[in-house]
N, C-alpha and C. Protein backbone atom coordinates (compact mmCIF):
# COMPACT_ATOMS: atom_id res chain seq x y z
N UNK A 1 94.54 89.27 82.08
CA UNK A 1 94.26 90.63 82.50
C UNK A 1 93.02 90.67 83.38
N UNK A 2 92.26 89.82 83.24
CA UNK A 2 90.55 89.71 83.39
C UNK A 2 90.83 89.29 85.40
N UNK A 3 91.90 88.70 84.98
CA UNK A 3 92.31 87.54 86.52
C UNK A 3 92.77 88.95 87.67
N UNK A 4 93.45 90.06 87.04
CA UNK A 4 94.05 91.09 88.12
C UNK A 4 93.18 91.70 88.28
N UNK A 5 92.06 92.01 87.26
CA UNK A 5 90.91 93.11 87.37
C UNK A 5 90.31 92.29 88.46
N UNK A 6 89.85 91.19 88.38
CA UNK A 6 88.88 90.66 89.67
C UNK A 6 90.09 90.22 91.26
N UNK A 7 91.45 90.05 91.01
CA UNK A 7 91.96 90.38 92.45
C UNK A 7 91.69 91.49 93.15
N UNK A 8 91.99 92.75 92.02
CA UNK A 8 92.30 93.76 92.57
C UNK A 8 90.90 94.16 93.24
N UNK A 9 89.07 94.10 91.90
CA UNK A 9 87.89 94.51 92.87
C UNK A 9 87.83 93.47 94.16
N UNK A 10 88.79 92.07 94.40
CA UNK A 10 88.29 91.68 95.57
C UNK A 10 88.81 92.24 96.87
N UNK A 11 90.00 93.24 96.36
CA UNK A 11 90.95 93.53 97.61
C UNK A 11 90.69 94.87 97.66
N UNK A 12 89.92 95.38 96.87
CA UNK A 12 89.35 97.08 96.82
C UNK A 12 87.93 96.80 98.15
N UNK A 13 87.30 95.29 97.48
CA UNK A 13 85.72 95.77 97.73
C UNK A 13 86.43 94.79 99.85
N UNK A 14 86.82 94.47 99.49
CA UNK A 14 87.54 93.63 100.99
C UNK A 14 87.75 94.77 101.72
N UNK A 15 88.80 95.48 101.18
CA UNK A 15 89.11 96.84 102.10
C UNK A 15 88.26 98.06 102.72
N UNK A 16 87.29 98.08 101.42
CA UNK A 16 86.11 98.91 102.10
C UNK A 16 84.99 98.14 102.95
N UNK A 17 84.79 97.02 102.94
CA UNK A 17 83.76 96.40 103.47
C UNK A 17 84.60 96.28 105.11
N UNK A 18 85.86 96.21 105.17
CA UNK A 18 85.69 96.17 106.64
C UNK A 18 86.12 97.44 107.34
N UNK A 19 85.72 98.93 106.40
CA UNK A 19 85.78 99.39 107.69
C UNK A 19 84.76 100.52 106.88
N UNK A 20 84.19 101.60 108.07
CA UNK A 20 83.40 102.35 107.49
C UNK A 20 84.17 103.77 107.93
N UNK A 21 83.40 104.73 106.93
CA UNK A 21 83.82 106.11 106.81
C UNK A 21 82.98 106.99 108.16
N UNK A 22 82.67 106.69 108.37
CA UNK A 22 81.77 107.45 109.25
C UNK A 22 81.69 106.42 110.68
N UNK A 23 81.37 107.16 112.02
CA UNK A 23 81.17 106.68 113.40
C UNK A 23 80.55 105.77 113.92
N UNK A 24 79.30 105.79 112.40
CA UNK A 24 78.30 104.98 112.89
C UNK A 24 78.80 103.41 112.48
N UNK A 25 77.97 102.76 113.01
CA UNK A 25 78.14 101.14 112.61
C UNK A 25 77.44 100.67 111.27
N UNK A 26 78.14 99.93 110.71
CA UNK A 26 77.41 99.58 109.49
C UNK A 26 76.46 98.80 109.48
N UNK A 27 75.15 99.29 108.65
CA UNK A 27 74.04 99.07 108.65
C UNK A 27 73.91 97.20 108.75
N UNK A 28 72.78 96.62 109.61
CA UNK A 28 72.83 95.72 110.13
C UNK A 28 73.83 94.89 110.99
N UNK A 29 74.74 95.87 111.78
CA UNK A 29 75.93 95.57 112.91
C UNK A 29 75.38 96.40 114.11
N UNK A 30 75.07 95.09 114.76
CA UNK A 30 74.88 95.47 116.38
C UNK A 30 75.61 95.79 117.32
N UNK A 31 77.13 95.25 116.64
CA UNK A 31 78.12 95.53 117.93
C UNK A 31 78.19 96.69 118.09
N UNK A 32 79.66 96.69 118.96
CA UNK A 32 80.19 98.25 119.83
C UNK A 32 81.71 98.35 118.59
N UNK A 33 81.59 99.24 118.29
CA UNK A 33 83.21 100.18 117.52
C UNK A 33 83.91 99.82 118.11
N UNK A 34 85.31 98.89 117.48
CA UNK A 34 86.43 99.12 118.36
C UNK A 34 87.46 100.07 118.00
N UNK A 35 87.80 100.91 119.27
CA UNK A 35 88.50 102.36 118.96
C UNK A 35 90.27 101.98 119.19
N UNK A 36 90.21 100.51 119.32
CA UNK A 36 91.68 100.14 119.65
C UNK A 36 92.62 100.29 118.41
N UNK A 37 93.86 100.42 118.59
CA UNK A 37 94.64 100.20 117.51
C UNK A 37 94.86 98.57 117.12
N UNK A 38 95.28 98.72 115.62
CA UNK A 38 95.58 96.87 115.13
C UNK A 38 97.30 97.46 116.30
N UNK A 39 97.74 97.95 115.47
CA UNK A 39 99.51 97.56 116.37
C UNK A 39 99.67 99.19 117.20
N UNK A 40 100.55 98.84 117.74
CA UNK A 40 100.83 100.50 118.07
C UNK A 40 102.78 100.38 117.80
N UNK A 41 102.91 100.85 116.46
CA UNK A 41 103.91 100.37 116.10
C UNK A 41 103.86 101.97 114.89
N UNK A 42 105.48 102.84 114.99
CA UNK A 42 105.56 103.69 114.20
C UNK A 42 105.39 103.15 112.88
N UNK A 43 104.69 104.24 111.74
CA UNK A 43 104.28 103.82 110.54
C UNK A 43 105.84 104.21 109.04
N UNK A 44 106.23 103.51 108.62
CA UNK A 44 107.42 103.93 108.23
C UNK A 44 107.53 103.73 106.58
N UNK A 45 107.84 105.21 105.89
CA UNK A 45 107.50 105.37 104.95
C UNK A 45 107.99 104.37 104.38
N UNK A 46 107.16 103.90 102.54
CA UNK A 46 107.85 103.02 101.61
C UNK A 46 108.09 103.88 100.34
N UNK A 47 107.18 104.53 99.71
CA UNK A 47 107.22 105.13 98.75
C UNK A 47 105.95 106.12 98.26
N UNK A 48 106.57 107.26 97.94
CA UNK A 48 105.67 108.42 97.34
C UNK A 48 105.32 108.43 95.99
N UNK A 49 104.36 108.28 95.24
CA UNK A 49 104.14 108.49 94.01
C UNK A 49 103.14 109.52 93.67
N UNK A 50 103.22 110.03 92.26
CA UNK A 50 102.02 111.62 92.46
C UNK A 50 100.61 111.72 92.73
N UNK A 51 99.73 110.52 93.10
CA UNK A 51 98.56 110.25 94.02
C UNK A 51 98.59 109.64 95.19
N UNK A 52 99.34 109.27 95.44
CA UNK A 52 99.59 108.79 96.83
C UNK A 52 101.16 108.23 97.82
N UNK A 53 100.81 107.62 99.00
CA UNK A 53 102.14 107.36 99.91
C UNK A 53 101.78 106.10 100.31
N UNK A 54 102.66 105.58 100.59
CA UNK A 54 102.55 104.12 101.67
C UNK A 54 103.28 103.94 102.83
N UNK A 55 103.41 103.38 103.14
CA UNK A 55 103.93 103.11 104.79
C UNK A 55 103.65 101.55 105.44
N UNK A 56 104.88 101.09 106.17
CA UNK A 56 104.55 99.70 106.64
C UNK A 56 104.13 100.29 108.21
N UNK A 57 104.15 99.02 108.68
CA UNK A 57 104.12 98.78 110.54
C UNK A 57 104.40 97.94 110.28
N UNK A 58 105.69 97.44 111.31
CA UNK A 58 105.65 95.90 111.29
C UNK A 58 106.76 95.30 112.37
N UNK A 59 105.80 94.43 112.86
CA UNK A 59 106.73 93.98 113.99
C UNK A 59 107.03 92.60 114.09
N UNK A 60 107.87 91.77 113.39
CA UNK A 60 108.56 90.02 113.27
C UNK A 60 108.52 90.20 112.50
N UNK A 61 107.48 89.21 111.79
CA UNK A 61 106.82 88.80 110.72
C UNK A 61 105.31 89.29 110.05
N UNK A 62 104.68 90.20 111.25
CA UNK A 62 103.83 90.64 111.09
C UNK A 62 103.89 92.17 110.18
N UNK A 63 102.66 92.47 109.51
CA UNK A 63 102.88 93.54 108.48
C UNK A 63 101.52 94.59 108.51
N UNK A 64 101.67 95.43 108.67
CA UNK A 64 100.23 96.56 107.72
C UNK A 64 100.83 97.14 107.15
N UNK A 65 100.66 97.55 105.89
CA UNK A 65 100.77 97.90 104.87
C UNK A 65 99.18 99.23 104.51
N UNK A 66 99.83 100.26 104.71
CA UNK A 66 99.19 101.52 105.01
C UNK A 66 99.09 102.39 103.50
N UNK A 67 98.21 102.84 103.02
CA UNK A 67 98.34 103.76 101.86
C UNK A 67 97.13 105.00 101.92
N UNK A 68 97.54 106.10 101.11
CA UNK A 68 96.62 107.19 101.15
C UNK A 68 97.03 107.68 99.83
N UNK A 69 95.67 107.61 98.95
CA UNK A 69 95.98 108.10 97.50
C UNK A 69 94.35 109.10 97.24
N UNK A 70 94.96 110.04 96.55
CA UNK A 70 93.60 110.81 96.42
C UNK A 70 93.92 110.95 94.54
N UNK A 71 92.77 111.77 94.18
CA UNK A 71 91.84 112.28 92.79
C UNK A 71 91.09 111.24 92.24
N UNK A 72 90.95 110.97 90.89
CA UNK A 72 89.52 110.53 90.50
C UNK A 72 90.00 108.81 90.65
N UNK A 73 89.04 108.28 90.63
CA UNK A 73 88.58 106.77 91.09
C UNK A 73 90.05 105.84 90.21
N UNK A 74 90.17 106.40 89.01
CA UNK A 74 90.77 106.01 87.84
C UNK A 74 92.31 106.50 88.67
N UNK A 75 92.88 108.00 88.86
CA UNK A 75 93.94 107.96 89.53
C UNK A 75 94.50 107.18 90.94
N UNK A 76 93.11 106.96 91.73
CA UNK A 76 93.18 106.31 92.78
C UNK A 76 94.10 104.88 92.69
N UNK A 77 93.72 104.17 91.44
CA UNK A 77 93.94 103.18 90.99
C UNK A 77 95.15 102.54 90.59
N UNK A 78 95.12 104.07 89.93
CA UNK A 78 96.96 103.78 89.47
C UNK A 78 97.94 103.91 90.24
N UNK A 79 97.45 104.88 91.35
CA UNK A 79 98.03 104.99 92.59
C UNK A 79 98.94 104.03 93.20
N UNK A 80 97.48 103.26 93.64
CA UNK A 80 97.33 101.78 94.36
C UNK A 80 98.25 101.16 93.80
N UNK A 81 98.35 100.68 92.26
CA UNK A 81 99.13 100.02 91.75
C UNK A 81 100.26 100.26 91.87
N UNK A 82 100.72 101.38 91.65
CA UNK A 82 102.19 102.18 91.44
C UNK A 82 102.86 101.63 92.86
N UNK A 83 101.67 101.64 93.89
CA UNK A 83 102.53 101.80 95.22
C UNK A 83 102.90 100.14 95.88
N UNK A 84 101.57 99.69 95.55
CA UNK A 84 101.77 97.80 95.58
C UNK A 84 101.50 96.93 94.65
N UNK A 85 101.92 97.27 93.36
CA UNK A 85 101.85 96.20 92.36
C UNK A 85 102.54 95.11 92.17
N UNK A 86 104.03 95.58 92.70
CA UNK A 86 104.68 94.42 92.92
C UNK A 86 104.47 93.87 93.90
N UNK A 87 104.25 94.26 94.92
CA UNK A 87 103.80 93.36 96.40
C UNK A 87 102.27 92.34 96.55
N UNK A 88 101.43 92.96 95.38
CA UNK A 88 100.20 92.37 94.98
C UNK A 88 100.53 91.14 93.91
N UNK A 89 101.59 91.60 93.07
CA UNK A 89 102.17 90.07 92.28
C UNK A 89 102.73 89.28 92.63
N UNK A 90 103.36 89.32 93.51
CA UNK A 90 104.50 88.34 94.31
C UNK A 90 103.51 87.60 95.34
N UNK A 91 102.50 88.56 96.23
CA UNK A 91 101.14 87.75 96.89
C UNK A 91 100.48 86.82 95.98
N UNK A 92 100.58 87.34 95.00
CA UNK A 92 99.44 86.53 93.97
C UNK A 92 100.02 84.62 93.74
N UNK A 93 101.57 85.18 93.51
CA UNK A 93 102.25 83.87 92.71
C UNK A 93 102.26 83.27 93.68
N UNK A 94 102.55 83.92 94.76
CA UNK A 94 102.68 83.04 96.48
C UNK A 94 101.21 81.94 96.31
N UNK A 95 99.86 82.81 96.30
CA UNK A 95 99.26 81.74 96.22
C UNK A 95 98.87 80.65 95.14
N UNK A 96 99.47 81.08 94.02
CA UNK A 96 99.60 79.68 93.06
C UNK A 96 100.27 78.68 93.72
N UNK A 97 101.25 79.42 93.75
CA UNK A 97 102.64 78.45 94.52
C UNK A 97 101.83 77.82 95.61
N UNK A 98 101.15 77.90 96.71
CA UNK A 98 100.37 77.15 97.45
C UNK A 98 99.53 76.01 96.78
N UNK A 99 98.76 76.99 95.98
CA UNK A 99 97.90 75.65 95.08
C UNK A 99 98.43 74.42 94.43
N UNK A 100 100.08 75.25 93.98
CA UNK A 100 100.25 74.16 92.85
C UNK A 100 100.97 73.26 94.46
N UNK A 101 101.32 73.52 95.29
CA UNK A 101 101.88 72.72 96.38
C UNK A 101 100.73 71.55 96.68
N UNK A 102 99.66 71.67 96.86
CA UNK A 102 98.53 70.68 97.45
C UNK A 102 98.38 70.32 96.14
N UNK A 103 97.61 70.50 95.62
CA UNK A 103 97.54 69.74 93.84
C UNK A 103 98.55 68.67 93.66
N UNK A 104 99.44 69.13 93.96
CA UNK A 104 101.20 68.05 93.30
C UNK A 104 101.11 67.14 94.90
N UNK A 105 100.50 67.43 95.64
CA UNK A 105 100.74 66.74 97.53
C UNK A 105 99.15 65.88 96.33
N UNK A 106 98.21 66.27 96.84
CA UNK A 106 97.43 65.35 96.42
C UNK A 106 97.14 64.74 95.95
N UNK A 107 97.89 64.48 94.24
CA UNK A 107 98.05 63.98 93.24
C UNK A 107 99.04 62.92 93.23
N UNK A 108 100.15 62.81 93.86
CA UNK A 108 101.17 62.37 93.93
C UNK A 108 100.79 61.14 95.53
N UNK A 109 99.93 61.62 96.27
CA UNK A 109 99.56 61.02 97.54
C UNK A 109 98.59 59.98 96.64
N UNK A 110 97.76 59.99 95.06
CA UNK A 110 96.94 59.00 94.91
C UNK A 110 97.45 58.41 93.81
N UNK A 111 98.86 58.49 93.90
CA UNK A 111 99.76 57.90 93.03
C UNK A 111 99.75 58.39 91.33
N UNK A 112 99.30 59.30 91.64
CA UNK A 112 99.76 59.96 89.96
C UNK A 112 101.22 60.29 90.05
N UNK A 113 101.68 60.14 88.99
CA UNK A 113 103.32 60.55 88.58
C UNK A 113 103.74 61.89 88.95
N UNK A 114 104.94 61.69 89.47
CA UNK A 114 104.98 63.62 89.78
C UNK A 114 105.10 64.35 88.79
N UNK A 115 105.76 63.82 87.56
CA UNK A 115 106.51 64.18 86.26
C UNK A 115 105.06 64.92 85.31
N UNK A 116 103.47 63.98 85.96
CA UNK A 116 102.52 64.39 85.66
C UNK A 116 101.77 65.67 86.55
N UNK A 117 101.87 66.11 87.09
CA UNK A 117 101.32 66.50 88.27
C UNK A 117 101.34 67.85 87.58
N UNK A 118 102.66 68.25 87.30
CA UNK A 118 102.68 70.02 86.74
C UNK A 118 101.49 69.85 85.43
N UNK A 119 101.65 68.92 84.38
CA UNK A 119 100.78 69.34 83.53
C UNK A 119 99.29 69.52 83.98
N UNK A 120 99.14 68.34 84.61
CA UNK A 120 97.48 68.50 85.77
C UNK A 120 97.35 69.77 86.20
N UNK A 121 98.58 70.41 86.83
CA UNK A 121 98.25 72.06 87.71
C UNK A 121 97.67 73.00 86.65
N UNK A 122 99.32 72.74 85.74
CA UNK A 122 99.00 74.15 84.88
C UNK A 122 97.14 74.17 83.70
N UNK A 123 96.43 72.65 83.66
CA UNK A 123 95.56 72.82 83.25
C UNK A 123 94.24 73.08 84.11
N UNK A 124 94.50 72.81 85.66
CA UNK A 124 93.72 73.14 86.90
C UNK A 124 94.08 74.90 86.81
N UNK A 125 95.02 75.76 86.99
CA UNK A 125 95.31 76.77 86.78
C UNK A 125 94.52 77.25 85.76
N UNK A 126 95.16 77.03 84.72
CA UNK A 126 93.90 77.41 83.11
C UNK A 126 92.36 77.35 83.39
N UNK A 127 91.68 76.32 84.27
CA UNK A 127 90.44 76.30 84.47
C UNK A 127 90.16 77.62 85.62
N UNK A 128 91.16 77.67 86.32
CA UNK A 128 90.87 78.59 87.33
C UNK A 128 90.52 80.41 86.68
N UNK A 129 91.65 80.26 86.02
CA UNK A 129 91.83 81.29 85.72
C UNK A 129 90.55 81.98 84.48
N UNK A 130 89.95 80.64 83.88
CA UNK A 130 88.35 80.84 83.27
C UNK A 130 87.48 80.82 84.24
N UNK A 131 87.28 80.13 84.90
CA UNK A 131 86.11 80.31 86.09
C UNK A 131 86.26 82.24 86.90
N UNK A 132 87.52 82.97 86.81
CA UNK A 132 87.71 84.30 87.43
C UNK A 132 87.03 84.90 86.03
N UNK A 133 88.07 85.11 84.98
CA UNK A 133 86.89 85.51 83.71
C UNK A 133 85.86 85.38 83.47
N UNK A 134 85.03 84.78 84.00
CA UNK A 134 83.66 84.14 83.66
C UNK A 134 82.65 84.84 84.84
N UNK A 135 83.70 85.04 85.98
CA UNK A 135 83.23 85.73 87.62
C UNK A 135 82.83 86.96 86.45
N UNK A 136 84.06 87.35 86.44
CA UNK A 136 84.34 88.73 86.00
C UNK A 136 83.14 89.37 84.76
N UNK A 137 83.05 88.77 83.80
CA UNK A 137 82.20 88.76 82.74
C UNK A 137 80.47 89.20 83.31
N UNK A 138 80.51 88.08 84.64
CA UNK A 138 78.82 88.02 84.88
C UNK A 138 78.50 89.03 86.18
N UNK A 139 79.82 89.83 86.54
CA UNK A 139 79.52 90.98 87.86
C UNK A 139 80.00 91.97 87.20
N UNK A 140 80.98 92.38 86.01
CA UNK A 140 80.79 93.38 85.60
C UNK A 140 79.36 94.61 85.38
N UNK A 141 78.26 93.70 85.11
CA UNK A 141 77.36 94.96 84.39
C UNK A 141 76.63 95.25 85.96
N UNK A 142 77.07 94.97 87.25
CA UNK A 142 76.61 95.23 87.87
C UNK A 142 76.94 96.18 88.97
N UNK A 143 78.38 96.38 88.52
CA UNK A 143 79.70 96.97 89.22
C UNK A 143 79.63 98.37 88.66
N UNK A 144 79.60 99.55 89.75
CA UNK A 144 79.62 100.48 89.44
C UNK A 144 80.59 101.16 88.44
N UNK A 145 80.99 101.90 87.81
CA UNK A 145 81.71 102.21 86.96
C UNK A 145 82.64 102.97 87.91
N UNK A 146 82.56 103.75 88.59
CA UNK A 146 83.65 104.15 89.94
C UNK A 146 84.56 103.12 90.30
N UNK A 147 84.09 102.26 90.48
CA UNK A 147 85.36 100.76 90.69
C UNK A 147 85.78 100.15 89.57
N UNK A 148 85.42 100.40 88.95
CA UNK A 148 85.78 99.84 87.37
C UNK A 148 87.33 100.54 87.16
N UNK A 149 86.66 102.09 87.27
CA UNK A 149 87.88 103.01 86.88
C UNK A 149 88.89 102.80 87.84
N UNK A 150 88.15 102.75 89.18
CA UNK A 150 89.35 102.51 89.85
C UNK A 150 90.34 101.12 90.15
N UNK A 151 89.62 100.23 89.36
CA UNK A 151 90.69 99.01 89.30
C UNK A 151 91.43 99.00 87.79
């Protein structure tokens, strides 16, 4: 549970850090605003739920993935979830599935057994997944309670 709470503040605090609410530039950014669009591609609904909407753009293979959810930090949240939870789990396993791909490539490249390789992941996994709890544990008391609620 500890592992989604810290995806989700990294893809909350990711999303706000690159863009700002206001005209001005964010404090210690010298550049110039860019007023360009990412695509210029119609935005096309996915699903409505009772805090918010989503919407793709997308042109090949390429994707934005658009949302607008309003009330308290805590509804915001559930929002979010309601609208990409499954698209945030299936991202997620995607990148195990990467990891456990190089792990089993690397392991197997220094001649460990392949037959061994999954038990190696799934206990590389287990460590991973304590090192995020352990994130999580030592930035909690520092994390506003607004993001708390809202993850």
């Amino acid at each position: 549970m500890h592992i989604l709470k810290t995806l989700m503040a990294t893809v909350v605090i990711a999303g706000y850090a690159t863009c700002s609410p206001t005209d001005e530039a964010p404090l210690g950014c010298g550049g110039v605003k860019n007023v360009n669009p990412v695509l210029d591609l119609p935005a096309v609904p996915l699903k409505t739920v009772s805090n918010g909407q989503s919407w793709i753009m997308q042109q090949d293979t390429n994707m934005v993935y658009i949302a607008r959810v309003k009330g308290s930090a805590y509804e915001m949240g559930y929002a979010y979830g309601e609208l990409f939870g499954d698209k945030l789990a299936l991202e997620f396993q995607h990148l195990v599935d990467y990891g456990r791909g190089i792990v089993v490539k690397f392991l197997t490249d220094i001649g460990v057994p392949y037959i061994t390789t999954d038990l190696i992941f799934s206990q590389l996994l287990n460590l991973g997944f304590y090192a995020l709890d352990t994130n999580w544990a030592i930035a909690k008391p520092f994390i506003p309670q607004r993001w708390i609620d809202e993850l």
